[in-house]
PDB file of N, CA and C in Angstrom:
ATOM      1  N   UNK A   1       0.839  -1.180   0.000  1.00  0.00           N
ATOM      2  CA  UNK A   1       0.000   0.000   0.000  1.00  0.00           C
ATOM      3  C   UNK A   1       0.885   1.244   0.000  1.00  0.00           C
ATOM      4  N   UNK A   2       0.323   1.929  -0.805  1.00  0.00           N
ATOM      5  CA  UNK A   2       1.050   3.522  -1.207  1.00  0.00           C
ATOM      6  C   UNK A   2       0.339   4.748  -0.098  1.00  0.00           C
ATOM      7  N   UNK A   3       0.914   5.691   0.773  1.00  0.00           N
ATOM      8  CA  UNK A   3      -0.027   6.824   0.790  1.00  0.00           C
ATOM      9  C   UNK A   3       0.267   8.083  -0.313  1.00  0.00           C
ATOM     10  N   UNK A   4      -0.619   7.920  -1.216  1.00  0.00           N
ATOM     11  CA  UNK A   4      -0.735   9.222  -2.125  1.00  0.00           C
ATOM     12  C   UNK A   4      -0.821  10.681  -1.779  1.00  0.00           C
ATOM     13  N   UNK A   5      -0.080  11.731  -2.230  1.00  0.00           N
ATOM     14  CA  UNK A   5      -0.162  12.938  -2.047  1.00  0.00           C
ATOM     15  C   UNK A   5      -0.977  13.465  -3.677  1.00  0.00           C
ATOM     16  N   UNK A   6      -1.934  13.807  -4.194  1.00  0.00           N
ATOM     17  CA  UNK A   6      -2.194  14.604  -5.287  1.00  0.00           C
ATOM     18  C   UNK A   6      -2.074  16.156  -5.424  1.00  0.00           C
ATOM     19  N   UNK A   7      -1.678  16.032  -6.822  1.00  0.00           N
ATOM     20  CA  UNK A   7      -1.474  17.521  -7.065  1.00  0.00           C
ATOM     21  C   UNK A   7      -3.246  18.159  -7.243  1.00  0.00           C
ATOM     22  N   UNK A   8      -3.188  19.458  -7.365  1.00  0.00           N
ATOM     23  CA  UNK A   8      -4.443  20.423  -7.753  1.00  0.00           C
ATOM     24  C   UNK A   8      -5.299  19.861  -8.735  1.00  0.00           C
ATOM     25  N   UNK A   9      -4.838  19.022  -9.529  1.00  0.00           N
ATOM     26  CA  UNK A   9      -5.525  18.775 -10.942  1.00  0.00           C
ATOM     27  C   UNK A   9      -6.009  17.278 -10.637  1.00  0.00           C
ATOM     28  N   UNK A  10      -5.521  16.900  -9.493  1.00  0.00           N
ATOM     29  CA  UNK A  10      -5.722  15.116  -9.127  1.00  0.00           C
ATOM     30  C   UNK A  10      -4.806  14.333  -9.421  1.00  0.00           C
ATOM     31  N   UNK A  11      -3.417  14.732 -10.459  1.00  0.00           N
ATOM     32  CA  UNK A  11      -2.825  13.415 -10.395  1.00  0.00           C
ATOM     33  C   UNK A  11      -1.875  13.731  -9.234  1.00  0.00           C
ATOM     34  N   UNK A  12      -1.194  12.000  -9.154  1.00  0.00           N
ATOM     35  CA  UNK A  12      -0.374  12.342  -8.687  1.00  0.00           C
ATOM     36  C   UNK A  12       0.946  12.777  -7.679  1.00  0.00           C
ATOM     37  N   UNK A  13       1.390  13.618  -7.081  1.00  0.00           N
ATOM     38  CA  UNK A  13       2.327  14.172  -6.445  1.00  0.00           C
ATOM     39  C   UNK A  13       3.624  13.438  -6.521  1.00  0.00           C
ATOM     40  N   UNK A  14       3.255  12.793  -5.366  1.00  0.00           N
ATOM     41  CA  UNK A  14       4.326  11.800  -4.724  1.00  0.00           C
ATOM     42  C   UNK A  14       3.199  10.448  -3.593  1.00  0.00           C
ATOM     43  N   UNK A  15       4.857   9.390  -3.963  1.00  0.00           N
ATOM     44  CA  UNK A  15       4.197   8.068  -3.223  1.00  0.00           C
ATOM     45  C   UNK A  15       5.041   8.114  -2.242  1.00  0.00           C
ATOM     46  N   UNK A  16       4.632   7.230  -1.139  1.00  0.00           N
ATOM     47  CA  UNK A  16       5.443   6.654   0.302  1.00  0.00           C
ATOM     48  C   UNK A  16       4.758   6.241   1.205  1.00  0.00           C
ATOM     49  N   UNK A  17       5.737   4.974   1.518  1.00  0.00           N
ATOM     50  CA  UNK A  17       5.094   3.765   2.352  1.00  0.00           C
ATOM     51  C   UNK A  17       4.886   4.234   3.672  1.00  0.00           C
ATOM     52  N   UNK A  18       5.330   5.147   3.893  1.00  0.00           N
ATOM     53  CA  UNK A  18       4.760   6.175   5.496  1.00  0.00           C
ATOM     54  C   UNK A  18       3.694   6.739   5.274  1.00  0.00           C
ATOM     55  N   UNK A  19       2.664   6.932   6.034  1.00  0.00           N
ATOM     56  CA  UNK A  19       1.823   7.773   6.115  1.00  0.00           C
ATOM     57  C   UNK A  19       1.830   9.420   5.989  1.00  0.00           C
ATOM     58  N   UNK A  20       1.102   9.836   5.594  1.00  0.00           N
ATOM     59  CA  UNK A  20       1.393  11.820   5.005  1.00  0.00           C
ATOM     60  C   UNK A  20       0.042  12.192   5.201  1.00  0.00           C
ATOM     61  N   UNK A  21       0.444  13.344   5.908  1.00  0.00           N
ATOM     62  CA  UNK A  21      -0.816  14.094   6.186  1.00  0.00           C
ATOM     63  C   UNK A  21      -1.293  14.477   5.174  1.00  0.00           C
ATOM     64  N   UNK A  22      -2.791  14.361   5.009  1.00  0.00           N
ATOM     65  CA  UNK A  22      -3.759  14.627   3.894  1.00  0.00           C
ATOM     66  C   UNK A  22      -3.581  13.895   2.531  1.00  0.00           C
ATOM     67  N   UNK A  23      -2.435  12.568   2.599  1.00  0.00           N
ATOM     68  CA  UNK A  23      -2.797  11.414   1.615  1.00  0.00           C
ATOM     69  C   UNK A  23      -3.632  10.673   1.566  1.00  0.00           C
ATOM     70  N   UNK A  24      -3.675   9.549   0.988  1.00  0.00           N
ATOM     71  CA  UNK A  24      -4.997   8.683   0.835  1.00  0.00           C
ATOM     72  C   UNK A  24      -4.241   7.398   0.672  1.00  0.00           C
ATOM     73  N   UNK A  25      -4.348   6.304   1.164  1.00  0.00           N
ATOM     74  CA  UNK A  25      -4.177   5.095   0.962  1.00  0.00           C
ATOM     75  C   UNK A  25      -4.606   4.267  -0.553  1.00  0.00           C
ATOM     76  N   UNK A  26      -3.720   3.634  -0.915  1.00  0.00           N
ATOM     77  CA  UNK A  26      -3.785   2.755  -2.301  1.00  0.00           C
ATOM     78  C   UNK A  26      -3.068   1.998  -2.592  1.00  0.00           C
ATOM     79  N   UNK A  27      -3.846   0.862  -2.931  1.00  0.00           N
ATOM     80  CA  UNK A  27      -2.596  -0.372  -2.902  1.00  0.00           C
ATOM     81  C   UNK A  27      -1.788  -0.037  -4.303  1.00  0.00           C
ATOM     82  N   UNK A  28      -0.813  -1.079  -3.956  1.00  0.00           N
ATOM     83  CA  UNK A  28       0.569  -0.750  -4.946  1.00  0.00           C
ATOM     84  C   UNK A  28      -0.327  -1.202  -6.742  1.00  0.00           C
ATOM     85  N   UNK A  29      -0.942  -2.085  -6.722  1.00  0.00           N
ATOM     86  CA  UNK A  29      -1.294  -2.567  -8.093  1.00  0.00           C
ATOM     87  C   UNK A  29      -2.760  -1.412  -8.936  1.00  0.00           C
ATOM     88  N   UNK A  30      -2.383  -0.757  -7.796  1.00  0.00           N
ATOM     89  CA  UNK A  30      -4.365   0.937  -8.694  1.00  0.00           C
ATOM     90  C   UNK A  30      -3.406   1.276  -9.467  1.00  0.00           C
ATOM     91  N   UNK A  31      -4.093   1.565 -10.698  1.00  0.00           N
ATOM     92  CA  UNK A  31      -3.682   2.029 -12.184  1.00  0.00           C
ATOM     93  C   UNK A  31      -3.373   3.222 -11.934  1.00  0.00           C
ATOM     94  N   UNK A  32      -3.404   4.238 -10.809  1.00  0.00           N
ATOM     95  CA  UNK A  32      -2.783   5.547 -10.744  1.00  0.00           C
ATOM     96  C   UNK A  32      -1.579   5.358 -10.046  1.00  0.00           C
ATOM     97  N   UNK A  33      -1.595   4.207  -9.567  1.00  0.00           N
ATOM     98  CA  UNK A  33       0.024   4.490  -9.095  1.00  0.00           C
ATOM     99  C   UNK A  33       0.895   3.420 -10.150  1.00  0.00           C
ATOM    100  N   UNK A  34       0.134   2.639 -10.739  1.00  0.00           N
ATOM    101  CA  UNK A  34       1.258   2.092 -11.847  1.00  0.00           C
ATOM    102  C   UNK A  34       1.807   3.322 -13.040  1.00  0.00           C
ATOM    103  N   UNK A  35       0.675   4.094 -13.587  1.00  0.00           N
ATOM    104  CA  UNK A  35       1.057   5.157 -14.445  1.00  0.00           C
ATOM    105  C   UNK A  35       1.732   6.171 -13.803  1.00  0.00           C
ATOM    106  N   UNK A  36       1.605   6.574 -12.854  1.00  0.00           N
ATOM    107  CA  UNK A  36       2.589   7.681 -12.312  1.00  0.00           C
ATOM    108  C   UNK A  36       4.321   7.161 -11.805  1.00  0.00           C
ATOM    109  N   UNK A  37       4.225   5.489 -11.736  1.00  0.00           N
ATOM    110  CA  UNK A  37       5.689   4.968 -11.943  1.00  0.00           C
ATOM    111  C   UNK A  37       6.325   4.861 -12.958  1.00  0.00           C
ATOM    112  N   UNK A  38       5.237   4.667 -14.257  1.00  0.00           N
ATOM    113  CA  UNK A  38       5.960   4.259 -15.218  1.00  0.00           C
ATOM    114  C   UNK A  38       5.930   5.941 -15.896  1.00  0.00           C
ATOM    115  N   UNK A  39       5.383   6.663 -15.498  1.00  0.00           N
ATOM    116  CA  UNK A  39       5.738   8.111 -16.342  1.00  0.00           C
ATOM    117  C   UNK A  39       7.191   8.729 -15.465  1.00  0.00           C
ATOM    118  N   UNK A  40       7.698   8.292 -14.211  1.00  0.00           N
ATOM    119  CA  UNK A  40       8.864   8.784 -13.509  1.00  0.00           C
ATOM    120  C   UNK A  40       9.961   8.139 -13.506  1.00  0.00           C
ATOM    121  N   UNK A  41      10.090   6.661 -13.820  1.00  0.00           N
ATOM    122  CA  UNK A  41      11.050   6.355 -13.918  1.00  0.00           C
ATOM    123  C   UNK A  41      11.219   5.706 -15.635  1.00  0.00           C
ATOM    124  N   UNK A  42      10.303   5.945 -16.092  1.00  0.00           N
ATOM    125  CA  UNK A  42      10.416   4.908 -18.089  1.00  0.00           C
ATOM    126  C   UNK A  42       9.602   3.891 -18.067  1.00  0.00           C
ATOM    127  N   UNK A  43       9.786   3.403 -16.684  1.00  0.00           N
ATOM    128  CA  UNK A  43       8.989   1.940 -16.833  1.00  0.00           C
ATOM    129  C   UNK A  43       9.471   1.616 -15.277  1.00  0.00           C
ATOM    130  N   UNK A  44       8.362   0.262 -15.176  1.00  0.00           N
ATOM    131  CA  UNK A  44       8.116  -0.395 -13.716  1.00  0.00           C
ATOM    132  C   UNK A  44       9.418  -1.055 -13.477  1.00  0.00           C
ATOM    133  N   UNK A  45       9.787  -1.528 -14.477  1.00  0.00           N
ATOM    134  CA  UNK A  45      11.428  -2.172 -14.913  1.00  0.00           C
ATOM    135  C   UNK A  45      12.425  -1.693 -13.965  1.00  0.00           C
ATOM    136  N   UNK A  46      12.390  -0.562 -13.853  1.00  0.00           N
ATOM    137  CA  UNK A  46      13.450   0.177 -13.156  1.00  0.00           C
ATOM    138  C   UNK A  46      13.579  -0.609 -12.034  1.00  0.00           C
ATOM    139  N   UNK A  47      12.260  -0.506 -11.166  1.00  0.00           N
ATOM    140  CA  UNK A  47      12.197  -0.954  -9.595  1.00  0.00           C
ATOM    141  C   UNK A  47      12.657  -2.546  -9.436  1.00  0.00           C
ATOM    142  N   UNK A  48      12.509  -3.256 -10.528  1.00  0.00           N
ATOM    143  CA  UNK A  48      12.968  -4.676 -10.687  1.00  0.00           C
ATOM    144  C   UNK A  48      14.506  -4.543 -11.079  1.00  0.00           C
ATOM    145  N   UNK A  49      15.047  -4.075 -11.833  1.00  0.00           N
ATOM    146  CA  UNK A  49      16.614  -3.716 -11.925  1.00  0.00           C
ATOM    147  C   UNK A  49      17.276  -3.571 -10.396  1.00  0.00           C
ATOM    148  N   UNK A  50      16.558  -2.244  -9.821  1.00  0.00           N
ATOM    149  CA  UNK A  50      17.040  -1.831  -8.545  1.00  0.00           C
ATOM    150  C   UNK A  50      16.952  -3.290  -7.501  1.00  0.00           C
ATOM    151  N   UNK A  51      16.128  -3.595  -7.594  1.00  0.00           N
ATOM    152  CA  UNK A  51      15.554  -4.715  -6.599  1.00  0.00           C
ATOM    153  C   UNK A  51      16.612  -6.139  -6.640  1.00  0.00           C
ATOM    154  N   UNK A  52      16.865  -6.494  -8.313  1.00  0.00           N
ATOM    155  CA  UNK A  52      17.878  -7.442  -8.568  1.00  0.00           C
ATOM    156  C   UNK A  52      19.299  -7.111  -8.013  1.00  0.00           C
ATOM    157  N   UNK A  53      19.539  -5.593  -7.936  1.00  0.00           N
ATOM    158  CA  UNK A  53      21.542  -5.397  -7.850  1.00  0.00           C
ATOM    159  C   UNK A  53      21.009  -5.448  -6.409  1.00  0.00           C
ATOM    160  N   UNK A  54      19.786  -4.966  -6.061  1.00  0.00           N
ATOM    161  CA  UNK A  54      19.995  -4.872  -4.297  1.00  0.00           C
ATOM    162  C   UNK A  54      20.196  -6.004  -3.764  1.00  0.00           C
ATOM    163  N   UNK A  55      19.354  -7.030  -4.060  1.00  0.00           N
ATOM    164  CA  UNK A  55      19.645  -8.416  -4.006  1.00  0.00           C
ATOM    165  C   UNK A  55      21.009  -9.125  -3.909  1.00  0.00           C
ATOM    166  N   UNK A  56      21.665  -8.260  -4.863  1.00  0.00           N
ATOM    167  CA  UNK A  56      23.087  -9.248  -4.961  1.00  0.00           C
ATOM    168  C   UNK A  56      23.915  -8.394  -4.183  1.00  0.00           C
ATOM    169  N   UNK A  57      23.722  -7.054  -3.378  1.00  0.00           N
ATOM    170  CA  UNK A  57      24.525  -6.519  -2.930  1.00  0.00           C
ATOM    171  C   UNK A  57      24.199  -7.390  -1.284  1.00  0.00           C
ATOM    172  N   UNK A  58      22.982  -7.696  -0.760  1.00  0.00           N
ATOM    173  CA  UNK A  58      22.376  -8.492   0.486  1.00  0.00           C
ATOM    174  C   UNK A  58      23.194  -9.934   0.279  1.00  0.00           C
ATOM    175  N   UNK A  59      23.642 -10.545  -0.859  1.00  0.00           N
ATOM    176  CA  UNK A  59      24.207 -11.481  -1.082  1.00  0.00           C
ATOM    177  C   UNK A  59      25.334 -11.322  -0.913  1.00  0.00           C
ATOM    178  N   UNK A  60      26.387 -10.587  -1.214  1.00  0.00           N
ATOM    179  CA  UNK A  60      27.732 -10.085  -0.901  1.00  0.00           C
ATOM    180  C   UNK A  60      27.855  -9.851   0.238  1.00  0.00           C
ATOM    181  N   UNK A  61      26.951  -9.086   1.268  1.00  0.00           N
ATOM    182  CA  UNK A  61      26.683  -8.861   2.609  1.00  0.00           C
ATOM    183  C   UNK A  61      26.928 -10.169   3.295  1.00  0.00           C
ATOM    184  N   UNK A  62      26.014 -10.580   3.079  1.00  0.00           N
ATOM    185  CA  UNK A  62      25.965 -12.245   3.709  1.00  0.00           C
ATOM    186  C   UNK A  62      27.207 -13.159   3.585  1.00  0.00           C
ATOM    187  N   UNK A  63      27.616 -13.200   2.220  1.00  0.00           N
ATOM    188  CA  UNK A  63      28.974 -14.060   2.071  1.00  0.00           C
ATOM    189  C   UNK A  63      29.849 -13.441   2.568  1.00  0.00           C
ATOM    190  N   UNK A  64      30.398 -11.894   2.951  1.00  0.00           N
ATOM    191  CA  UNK A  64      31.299 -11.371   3.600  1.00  0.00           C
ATOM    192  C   UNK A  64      30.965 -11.497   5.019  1.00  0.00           C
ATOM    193  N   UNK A  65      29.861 -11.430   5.609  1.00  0.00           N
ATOM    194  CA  UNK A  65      29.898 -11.859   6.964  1.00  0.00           C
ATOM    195  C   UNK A  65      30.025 -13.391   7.206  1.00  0.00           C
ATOM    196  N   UNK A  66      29.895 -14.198   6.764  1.00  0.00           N
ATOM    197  CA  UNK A  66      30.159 -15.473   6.431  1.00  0.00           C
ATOM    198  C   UNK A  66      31.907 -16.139   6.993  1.00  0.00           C
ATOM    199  N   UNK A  67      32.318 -15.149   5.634  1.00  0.00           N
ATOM    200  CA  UNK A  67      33.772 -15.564   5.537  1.00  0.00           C
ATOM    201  C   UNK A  67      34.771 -14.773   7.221  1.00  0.00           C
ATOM    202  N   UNK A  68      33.785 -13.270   7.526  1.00  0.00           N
ATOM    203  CA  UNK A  68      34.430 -13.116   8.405  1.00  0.00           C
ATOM    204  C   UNK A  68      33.981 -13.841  10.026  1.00  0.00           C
ATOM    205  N   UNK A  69      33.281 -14.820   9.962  1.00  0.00           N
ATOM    206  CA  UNK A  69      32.899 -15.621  11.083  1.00  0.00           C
ATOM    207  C   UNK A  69      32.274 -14.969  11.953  1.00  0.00           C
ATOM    208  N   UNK A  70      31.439 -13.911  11.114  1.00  0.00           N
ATOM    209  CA  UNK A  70      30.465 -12.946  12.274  1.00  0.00           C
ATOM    210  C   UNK A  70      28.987 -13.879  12.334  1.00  0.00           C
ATOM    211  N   UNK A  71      28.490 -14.642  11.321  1.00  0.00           N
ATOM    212  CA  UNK A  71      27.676 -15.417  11.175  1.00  0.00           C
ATOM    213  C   UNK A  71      27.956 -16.744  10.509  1.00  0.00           C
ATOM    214  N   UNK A  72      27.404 -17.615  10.647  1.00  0.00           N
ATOM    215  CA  UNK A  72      28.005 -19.060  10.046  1.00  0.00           C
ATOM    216  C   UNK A  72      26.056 -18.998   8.909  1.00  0.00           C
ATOM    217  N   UNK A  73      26.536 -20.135   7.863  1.00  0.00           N
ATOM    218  CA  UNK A  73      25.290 -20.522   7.614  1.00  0.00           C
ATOM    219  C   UNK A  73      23.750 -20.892   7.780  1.00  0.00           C
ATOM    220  N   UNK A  74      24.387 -21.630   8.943  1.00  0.00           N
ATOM    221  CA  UNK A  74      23.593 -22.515   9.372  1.00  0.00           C
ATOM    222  C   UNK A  74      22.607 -21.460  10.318  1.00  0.00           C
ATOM    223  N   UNK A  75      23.255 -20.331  10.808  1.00  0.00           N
ATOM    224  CA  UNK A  75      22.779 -19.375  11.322  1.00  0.00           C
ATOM    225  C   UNK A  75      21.364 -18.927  11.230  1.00  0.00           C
ATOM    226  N   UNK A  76      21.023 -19.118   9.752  1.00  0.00           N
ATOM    227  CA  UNK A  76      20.286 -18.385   8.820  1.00  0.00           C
ATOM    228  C   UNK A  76      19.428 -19.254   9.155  1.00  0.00           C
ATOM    229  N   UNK A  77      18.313 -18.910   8.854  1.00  0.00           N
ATOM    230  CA  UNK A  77      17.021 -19.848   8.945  1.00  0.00           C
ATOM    231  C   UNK A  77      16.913 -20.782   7.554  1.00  0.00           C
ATOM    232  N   UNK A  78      16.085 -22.002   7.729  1.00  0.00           N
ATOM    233  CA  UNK A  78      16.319 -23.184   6.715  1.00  0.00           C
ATOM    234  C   UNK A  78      16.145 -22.178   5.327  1.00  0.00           C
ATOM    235  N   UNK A  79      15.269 -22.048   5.628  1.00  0.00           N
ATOM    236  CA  UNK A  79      14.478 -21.045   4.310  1.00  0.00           C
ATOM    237  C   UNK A  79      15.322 -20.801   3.557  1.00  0.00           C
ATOM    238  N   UNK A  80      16.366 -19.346   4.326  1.00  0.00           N
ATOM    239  CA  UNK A  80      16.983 -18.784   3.651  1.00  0.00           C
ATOM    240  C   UNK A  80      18.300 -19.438   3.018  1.00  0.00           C
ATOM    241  N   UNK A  81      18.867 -19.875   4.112  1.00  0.00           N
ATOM    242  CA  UNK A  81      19.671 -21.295   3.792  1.00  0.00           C
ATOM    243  C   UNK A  81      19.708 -21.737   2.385  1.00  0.00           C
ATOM    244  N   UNK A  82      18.716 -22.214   2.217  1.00  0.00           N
ATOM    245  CA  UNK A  82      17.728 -22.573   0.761  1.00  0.00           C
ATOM    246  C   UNK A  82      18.074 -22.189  -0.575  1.00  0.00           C
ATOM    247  N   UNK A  83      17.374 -20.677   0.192  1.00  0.00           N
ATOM    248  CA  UNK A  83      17.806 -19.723  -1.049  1.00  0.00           C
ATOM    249  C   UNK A  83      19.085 -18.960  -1.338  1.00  0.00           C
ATOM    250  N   UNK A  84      19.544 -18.613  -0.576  1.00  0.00           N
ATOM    251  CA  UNK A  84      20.751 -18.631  -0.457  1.00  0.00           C
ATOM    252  C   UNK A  84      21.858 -19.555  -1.720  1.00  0.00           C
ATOM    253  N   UNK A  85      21.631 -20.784  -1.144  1.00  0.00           N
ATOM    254  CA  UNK A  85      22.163 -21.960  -1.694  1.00  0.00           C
ATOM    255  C   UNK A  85      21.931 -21.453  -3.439  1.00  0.00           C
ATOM    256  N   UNK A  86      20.611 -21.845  -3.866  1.00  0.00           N
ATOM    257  CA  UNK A  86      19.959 -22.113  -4.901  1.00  0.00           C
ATOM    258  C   UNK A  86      20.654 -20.639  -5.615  1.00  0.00           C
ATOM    259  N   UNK A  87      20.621 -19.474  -5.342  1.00  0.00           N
ATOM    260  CA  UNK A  87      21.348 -18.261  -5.673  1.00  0.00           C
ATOM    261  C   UNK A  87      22.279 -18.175  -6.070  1.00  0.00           C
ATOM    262  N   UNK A  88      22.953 -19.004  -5.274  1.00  0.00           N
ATOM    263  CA  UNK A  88      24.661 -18.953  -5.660  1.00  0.00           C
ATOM    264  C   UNK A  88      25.034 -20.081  -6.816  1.00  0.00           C
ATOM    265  N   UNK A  89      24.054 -21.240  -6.735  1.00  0.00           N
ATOM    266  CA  UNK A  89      23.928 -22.019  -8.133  1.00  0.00           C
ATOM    267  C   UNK A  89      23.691 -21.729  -9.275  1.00  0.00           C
ATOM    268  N   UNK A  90      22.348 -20.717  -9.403  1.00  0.00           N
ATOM    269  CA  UNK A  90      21.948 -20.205 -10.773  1.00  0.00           C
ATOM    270  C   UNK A  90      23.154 -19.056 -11.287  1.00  0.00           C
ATOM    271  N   UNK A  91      23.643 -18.196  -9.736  1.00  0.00           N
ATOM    272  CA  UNK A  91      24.763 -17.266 -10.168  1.00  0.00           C
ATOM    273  C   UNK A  91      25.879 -17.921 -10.615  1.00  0.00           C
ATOM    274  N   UNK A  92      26.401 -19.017 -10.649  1.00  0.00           N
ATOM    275  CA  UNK A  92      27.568 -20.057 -10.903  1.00  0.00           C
ATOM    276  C   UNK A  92      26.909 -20.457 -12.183  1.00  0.00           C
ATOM    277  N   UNK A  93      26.276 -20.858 -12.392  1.00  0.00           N
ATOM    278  CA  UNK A  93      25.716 -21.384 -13.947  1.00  0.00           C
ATOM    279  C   UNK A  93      25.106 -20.307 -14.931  1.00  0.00           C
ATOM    280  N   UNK A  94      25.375 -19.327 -14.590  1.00  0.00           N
ATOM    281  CA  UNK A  94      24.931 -18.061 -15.485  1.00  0.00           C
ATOM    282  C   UNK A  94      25.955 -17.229 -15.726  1.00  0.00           C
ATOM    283  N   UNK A  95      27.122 -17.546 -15.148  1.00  0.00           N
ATOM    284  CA  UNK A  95      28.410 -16.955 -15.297  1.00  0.00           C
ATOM    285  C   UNK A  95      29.247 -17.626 -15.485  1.00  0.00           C
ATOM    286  N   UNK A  96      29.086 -19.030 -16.441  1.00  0.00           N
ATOM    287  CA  UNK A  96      29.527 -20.716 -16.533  1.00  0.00           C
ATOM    288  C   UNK A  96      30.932 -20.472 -15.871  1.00  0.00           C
ATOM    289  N   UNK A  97      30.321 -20.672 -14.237  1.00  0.00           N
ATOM    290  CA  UNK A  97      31.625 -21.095 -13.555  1.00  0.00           C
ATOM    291  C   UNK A  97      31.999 -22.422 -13.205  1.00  0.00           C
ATOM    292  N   UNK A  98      33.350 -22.872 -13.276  1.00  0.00           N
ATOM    293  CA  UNK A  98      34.080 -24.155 -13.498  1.00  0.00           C
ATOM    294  C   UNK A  98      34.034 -24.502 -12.076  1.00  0.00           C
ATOM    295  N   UNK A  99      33.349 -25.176 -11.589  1.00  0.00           N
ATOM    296  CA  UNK A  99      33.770 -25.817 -10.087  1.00  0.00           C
ATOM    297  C   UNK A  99      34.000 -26.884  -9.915  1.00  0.00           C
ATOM    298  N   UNK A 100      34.905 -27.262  -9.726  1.00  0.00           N
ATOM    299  CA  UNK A 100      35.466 -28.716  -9.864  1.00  0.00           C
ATOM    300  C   UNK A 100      35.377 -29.212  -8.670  1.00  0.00           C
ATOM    301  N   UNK A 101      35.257 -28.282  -7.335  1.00  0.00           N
ATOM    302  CA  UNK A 101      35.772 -28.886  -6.202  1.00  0.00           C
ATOM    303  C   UNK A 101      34.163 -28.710  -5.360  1.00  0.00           C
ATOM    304  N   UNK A 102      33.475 -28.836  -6.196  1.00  0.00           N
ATOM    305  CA  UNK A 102      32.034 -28.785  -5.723  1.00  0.00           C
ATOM    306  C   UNK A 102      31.709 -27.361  -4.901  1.00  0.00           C
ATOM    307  N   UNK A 103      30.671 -27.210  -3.475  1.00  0.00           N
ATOM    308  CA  UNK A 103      30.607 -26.606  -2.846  1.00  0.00           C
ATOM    309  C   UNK A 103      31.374 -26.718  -1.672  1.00  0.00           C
ATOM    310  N   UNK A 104      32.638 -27.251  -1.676  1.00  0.00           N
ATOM    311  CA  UNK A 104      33.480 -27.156  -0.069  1.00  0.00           C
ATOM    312  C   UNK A 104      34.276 -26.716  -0.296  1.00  0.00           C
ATOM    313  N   UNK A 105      34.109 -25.491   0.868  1.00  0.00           N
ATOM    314  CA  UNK A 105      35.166 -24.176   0.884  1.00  0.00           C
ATOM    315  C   UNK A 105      35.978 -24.348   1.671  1.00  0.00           C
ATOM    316  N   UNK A 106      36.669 -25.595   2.258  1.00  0.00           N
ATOM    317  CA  UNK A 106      37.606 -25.593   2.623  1.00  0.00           C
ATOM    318  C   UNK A 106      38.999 -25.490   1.845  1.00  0.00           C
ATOM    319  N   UNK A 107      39.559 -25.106   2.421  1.00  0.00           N
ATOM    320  CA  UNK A 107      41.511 -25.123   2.115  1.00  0.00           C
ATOM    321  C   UNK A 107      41.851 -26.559   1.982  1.00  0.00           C
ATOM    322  N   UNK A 108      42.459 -26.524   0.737  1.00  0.00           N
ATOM    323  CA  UNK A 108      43.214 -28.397   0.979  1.00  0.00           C
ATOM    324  C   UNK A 108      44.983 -27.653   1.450  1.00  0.00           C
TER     325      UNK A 108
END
């Protein structure tokens, strides 16, 4: 859900997931807030671009706390665990990486 601010003429203003004095509530999928995204940023696309690098930057996060033993895996709930996992597979096979030594990160 969006709270809407409109301009004088009705469209419009500005969106945000906080509440604003004298907005109006609207869920994310009303045709006034899909057209007023896709007239500000080109297209809805954008927010899915942003959403994908953010993704892989939460992924870098994670594997750097990982490696520095501030969190272990197993840490993570199964779920994420999961996905996690499955992430780093499709990212390894979409960037045809050679792993010979499977998934164990140990040192020989």
């Amino acid at each position: 859900m969006f709270h809407v601010l409109r301009n004088e003429d009705g469209s419009i203003a500005s969106l945000a997931r906080t509440e604003r004095p004298g907005g109006e509530l609207l869920p994310d999928d009303h045709p006034a807030i899909q057209a007023f995204l896709k007239g500000s940023s080109g297209n809805v696309s954008s927010f899915s671009e942003a959403d994908a690098e953010f993704v892989r930057v939460l992924e870098d996060l994670i594997d750097t706390l990982i490696v520095k033993n501030i969190i272990r895996h197993t840490d993570l709930p199964v779920a994420a665990q999961q996905k996690i996992t499955r992430r780093k597979g499709l990212r390894n096979r979409m960037q045809g990486a050679l792993n010979l030594l499977g998934d164990d990160q140990r040192i020989i």
